[in-house]
N, C-alpha and C. Protein backbone atom coordinates (compact mmCIF):
# COMPACT_ATOMS: atom_id res chain seq x y z
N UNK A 1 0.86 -1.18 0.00
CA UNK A 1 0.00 0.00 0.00
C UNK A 1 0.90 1.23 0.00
N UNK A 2 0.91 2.26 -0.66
CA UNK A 2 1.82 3.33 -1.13
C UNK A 2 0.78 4.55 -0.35
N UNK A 3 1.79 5.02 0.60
CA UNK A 3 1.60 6.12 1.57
C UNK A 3 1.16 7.25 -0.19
N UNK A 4 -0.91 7.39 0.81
CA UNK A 4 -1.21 8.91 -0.37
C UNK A 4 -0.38 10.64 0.09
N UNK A 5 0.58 10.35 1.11
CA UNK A 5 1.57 11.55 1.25
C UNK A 5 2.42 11.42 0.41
N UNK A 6 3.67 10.52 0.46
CA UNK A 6 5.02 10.58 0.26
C UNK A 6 4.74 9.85 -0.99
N UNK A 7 3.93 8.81 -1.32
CA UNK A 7 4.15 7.87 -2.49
C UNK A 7 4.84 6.70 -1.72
N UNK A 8 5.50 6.35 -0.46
CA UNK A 8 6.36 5.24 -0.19
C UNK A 8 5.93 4.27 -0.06
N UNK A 9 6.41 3.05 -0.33
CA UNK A 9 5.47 1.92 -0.41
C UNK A 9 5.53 1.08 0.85
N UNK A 10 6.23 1.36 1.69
CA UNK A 10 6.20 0.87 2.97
C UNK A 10 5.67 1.25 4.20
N UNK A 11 4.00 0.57 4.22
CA UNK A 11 3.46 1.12 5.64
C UNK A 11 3.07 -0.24 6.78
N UNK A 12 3.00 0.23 7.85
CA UNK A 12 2.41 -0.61 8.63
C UNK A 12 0.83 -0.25 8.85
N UNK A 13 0.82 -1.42 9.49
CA UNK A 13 -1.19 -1.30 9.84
C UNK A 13 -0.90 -1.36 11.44
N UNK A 14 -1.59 -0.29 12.00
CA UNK A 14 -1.70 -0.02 13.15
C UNK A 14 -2.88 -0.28 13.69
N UNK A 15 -3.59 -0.63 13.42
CA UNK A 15 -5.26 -1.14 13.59
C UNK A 15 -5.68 -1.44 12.72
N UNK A 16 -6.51 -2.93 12.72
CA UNK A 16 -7.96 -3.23 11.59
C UNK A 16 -9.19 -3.87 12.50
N UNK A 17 -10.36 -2.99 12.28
CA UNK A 17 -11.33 -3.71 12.45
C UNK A 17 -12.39 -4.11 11.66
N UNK A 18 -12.75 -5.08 11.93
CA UNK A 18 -13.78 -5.95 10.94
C UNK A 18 -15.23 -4.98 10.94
N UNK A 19 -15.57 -4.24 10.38
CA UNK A 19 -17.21 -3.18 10.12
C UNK A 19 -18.09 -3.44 9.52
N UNK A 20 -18.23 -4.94 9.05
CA UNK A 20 -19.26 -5.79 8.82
C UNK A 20 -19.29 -6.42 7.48
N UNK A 21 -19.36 -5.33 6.42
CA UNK A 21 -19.24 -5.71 5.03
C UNK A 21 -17.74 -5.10 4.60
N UNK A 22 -16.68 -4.45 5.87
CA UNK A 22 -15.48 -3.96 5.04
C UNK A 22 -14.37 -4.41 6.15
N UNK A 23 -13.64 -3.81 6.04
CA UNK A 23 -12.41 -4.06 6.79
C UNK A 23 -11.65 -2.79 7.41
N UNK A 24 -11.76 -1.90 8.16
CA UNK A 24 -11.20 -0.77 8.54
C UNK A 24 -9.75 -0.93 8.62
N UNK A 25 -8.72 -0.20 8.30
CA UNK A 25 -7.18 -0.47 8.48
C UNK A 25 -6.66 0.89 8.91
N UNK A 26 -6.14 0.91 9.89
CA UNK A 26 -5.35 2.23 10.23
C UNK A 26 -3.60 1.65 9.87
N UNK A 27 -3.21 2.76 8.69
CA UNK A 27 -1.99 2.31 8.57
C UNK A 27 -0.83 3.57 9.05
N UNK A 28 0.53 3.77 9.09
CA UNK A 28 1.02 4.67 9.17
C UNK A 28 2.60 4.21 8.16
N UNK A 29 2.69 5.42 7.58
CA UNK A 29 3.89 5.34 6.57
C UNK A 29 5.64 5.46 7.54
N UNK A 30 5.62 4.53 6.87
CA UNK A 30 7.46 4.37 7.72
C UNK A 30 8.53 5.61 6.90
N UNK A 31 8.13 6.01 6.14
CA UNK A 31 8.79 7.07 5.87
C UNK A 31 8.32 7.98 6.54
N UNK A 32 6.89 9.15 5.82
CA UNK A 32 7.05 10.25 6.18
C UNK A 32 6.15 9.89 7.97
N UNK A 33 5.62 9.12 8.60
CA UNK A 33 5.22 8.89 9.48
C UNK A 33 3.83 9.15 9.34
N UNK A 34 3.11 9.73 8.59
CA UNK A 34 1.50 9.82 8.31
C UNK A 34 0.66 8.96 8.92
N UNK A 35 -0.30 9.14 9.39
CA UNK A 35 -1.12 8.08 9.18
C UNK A 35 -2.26 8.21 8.48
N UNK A 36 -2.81 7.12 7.78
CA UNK A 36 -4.12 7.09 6.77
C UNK A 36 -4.71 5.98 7.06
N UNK A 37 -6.27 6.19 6.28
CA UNK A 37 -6.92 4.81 6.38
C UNK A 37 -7.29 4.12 5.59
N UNK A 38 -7.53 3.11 5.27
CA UNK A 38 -8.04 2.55 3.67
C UNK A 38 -9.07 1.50 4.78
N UNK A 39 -9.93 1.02 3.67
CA UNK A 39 -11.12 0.39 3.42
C UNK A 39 -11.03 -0.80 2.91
N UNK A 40 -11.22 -1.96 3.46
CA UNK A 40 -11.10 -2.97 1.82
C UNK A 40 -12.91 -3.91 2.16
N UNK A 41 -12.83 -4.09 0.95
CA UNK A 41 -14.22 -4.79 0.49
C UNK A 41 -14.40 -5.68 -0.60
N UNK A 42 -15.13 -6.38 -0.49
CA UNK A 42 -15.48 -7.89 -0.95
C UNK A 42 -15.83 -6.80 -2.59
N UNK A 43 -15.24 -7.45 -3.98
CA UNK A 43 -15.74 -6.94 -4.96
C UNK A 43 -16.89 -7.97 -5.03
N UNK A 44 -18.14 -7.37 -5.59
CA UNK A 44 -18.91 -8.42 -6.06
C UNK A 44 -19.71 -8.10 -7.30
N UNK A 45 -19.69 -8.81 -8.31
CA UNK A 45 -20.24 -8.34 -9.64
C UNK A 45 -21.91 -7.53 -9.64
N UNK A 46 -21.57 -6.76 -10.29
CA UNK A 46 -22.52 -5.05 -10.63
C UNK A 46 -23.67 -6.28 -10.16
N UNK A 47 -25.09 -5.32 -9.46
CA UNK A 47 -26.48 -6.01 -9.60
C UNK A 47 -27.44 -4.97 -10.39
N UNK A 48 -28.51 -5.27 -10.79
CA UNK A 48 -29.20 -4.59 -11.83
C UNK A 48 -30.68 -4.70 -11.18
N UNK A 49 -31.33 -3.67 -11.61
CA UNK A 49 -32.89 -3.63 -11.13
C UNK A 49 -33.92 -4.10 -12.36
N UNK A 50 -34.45 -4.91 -11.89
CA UNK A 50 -35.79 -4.91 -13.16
C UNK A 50 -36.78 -4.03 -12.76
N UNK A 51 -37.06 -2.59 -13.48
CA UNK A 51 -38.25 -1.71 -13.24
C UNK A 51 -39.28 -2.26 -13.55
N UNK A 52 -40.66 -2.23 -13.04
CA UNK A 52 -42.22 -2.48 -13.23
C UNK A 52 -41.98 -2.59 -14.62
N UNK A 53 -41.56 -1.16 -15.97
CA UNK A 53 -41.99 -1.05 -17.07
C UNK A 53 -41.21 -1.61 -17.80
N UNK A 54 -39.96 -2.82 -17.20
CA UNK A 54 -39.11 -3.37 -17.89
C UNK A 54 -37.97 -2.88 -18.33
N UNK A 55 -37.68 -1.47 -17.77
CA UNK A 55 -36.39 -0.88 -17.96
C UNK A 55 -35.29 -1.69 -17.13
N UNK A 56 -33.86 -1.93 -17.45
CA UNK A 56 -33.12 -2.62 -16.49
C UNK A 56 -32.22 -1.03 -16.27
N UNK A 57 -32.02 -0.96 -14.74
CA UNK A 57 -30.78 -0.48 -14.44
C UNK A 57 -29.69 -0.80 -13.11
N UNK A 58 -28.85 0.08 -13.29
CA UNK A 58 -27.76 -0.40 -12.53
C UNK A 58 -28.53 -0.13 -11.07
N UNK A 59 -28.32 -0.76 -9.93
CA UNK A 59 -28.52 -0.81 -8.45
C UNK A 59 -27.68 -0.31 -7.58
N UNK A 60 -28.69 1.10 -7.24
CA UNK A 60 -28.12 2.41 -6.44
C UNK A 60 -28.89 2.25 -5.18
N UNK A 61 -27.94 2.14 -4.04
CA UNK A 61 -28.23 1.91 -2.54
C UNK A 61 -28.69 3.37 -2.30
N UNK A 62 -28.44 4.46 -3.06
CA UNK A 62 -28.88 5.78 -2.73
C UNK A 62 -30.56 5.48 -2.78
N UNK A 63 -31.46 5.24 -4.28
CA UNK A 63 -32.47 5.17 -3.67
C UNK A 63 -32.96 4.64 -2.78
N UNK A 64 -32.99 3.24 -2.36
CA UNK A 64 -33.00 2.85 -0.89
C UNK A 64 -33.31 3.82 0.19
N UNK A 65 -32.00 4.58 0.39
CA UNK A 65 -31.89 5.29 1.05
C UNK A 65 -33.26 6.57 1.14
N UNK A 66 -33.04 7.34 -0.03
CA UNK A 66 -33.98 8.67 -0.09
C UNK A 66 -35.20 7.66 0.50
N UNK A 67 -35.85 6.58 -0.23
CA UNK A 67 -37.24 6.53 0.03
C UNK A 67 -37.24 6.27 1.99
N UNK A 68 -36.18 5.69 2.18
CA UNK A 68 -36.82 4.91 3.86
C UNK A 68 -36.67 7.18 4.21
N UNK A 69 -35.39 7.63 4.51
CA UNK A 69 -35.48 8.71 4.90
C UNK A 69 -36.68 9.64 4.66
N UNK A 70 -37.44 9.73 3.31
CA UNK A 70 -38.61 10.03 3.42
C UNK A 70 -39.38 9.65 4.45
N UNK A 71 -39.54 8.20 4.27
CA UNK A 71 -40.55 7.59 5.18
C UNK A 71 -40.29 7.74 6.75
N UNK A 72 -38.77 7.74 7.04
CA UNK A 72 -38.59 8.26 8.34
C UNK A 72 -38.44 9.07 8.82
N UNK A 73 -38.99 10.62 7.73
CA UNK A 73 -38.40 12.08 7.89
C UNK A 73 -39.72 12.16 9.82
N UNK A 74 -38.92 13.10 10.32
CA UNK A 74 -39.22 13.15 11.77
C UNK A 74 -39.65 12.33 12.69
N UNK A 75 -39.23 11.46 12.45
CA UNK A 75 -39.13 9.87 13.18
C UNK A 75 -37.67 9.93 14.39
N UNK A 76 -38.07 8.78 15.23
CA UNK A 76 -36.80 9.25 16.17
C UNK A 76 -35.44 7.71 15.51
N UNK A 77 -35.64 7.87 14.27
CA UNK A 77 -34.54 7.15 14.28
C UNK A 77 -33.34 7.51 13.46
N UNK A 78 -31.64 7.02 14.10
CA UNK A 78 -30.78 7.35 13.30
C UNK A 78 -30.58 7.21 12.20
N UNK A 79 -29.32 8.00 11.15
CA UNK A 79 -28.90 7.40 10.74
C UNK A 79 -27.79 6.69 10.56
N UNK A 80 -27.42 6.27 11.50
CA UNK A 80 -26.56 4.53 11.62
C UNK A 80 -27.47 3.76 11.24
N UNK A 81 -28.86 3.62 11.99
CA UNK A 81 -29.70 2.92 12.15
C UNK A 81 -30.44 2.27 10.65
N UNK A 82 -30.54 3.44 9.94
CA UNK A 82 -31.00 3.23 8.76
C UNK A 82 -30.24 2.63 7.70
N UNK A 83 -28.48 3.35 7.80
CA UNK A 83 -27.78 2.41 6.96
C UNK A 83 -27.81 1.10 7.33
N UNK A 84 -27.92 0.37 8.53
CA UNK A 84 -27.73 -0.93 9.05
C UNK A 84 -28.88 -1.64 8.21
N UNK A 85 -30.26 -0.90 8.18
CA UNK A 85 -31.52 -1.09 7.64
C UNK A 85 -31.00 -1.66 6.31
N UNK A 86 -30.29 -1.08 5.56
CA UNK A 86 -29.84 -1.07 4.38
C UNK A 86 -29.30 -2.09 4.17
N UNK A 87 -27.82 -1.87 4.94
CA UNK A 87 -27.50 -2.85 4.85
C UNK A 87 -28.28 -4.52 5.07
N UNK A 88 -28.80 -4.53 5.65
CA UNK A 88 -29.76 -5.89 5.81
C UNK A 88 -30.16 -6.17 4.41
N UNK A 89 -30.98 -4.98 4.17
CA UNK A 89 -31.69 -5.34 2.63
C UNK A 89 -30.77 -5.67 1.95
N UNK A 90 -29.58 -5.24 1.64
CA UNK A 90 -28.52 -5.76 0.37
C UNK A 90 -28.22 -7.19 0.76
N UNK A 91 -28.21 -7.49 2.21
CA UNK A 91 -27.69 -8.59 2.44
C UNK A 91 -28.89 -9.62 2.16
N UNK A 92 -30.13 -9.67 2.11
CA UNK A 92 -30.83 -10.44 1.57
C UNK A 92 -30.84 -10.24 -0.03
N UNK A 93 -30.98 -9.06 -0.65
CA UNK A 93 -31.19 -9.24 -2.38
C UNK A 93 -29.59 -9.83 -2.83
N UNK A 94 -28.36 -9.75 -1.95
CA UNK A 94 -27.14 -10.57 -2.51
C UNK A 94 -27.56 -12.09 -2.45
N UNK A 95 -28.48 -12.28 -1.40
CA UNK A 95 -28.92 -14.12 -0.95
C UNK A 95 -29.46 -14.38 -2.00
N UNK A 96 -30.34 -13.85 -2.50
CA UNK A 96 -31.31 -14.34 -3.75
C UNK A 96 -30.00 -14.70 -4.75
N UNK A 97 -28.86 -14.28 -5.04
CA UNK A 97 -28.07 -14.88 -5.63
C UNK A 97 -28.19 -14.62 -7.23
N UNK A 98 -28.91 -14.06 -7.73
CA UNK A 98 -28.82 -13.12 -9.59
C UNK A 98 -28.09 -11.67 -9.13
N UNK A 99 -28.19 -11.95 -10.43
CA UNK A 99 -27.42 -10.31 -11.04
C UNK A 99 -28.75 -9.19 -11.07
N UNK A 100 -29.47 -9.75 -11.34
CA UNK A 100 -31.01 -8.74 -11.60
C UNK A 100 -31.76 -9.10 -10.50
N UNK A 101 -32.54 -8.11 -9.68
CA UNK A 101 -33.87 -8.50 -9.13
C UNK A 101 -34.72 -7.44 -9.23
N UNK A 102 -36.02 -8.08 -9.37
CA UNK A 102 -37.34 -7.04 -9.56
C UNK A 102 -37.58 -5.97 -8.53
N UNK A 103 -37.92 -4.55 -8.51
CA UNK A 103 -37.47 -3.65 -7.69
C UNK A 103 -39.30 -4.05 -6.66
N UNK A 104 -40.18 -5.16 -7.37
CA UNK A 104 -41.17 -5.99 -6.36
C UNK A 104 -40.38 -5.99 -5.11
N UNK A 105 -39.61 -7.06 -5.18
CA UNK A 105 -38.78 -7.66 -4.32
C UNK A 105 -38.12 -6.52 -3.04
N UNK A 106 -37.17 -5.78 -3.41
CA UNK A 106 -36.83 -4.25 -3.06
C UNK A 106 -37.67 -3.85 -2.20
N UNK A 107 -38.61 -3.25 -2.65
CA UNK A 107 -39.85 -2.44 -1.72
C UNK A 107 -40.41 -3.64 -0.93
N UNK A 108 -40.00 -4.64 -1.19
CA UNK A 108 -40.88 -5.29 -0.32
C UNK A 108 -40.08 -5.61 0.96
N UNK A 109 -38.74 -6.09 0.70
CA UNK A 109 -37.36 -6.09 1.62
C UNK A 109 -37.27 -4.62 2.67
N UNK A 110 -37.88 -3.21 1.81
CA UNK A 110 -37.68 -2.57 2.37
C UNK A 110 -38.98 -1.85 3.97
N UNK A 111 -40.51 -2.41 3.08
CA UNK A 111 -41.37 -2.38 4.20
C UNK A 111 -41.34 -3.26 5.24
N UNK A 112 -40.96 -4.95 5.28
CA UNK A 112 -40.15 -5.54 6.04
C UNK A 112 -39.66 -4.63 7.17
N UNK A 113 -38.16 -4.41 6.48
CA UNK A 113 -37.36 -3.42 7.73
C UNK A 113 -38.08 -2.26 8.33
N UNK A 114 -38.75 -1.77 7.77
CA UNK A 114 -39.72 -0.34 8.26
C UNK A 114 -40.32 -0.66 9.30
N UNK A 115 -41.26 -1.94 8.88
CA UNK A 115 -42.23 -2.33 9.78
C UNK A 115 -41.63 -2.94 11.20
N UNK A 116 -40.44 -3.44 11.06
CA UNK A 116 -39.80 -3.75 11.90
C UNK A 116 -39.50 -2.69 13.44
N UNK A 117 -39.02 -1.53 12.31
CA UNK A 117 -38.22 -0.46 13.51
C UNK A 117 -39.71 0.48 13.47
N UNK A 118 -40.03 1.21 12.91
CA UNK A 118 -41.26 1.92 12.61
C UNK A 118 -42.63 2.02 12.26
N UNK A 119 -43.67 1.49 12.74
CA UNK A 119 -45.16 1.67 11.91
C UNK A 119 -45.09 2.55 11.47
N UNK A 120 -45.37 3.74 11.88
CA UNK A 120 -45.65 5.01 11.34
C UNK A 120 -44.90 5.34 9.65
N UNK A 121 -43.56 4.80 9.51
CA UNK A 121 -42.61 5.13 8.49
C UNK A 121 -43.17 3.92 7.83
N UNK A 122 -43.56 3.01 8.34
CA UNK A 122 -44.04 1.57 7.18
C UNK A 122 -45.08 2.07 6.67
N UNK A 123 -46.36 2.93 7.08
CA UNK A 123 -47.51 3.30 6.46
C UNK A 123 -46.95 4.13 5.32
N UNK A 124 -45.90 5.24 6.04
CA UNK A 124 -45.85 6.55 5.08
C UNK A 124 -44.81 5.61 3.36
N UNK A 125 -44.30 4.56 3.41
CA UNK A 125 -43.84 3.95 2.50
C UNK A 125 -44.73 3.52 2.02
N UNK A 126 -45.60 2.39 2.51
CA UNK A 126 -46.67 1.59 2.01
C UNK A 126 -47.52 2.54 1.27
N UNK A 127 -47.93 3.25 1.58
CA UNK A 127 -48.90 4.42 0.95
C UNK A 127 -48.21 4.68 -0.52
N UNK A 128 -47.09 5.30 -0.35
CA UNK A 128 -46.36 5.76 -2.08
C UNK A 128 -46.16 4.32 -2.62
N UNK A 129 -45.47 3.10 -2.30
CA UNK A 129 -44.64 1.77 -2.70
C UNK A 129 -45.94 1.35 -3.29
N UNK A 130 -47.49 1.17 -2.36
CA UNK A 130 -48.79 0.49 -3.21
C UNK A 130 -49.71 1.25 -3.83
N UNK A 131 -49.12 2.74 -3.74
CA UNK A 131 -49.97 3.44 -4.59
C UNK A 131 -51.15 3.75 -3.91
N UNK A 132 -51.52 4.08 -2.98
CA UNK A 132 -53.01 3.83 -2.54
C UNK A 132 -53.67 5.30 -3.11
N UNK A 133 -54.80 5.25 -3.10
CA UNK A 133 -55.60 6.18 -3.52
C UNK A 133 -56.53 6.75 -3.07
N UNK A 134 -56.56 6.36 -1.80
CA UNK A 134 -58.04 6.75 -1.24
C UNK A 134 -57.64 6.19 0.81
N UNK A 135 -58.64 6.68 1.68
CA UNK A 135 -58.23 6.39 2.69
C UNK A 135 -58.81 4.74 2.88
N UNK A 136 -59.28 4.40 2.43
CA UNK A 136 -59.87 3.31 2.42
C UNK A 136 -58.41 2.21 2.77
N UNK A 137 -57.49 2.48 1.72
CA UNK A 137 -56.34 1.47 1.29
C UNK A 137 -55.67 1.78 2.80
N UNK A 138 -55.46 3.06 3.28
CA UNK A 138 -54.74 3.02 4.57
C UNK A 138 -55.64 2.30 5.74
N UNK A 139 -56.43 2.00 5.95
CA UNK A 139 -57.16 1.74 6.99
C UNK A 139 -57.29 0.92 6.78
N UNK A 140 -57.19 -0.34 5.49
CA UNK A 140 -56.79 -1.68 5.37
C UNK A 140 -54.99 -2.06 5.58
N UNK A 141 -54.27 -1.41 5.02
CA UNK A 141 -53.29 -1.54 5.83
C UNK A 141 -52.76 -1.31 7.02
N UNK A 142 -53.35 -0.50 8.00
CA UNK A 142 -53.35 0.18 9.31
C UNK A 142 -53.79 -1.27 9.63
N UNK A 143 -55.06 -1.84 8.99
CA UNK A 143 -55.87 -3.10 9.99
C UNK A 143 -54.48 -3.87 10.14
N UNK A 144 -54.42 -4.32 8.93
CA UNK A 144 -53.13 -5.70 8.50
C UNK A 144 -52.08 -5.69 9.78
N UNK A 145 -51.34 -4.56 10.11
CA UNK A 145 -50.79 -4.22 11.00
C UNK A 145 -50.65 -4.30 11.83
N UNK A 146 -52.27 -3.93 12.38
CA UNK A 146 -51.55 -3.99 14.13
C UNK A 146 -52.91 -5.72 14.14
N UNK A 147 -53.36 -6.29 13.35
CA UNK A 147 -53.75 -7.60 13.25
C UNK A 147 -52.64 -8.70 13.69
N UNK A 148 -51.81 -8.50 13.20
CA UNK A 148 -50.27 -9.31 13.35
C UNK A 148 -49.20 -9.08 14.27
């Protein structure tokens, strides 16, 4: 690993801890004495979304993200909490084991986790994710809910 100060290629690792899906490394350069950190992570081949209208695209953990934060905008939860959320979901759509999965699947991985940490943020998803149209659809999902 080549110190990003000096260019030298000789560093030590002064700490690594394991951060779930990466590897934290605290290294420090035996030349200029720096210390830096690098990251390492499992490569794993690109995954792709199948849209409703049959568009394929590449799979961005950002949306993930925007929709739960919507759904959890003034909610009392972090965000650590939510990336962990995340993380879960990737860690099940990697289980399914393709390169493609239907963004069905997705929203559904993602009301799962909602419902888990949040009702309130599982409705405000469920509402946009099934489209509802009328109060009718919430007050059948409100039932479903607290039924279980």
């Amino acid at each position: 690993m080549n110190c990003p100060y000096c260019n030298h290629i000789d560093t030590k690792v002064t700490d690594s801890r394991d951060t779930g899906g990466s590897i934290r490394r605290r290294r420090e350069c035996l030349s200029c004495n720096k210390r830096f950190t690098t990251y390492e992570y499992i490569e794993i081949a690109p995954l792709f979304v199948l849209k409703k209208d049959g568009r394929r695209e590449r799979y961005d953990r950002c949306k993930i993200r925007n929709g739960m934060e919507k759904a959890l905008e003034k909610r009392p939860i972090t965000h650590e909490k939510i990336e962990e959320m995340i993380d879960g979901i990737e860690e099940k759509i990697r289980r399914v084991g393709k390169e493609e999965i239907e963004t069905s699947f997705i929203g559904e991985y993602v009301m799962d986790a909602l419902k888990e940490v949040d009702q309130i943020a599982y409705i405000r998803f469920a509402s946009v994710y099934r489209q509802f149209t009328d109060v009718t659809s919430f007050e059948k999902e409100v039932k479903n809910l607290t039924e279980k």
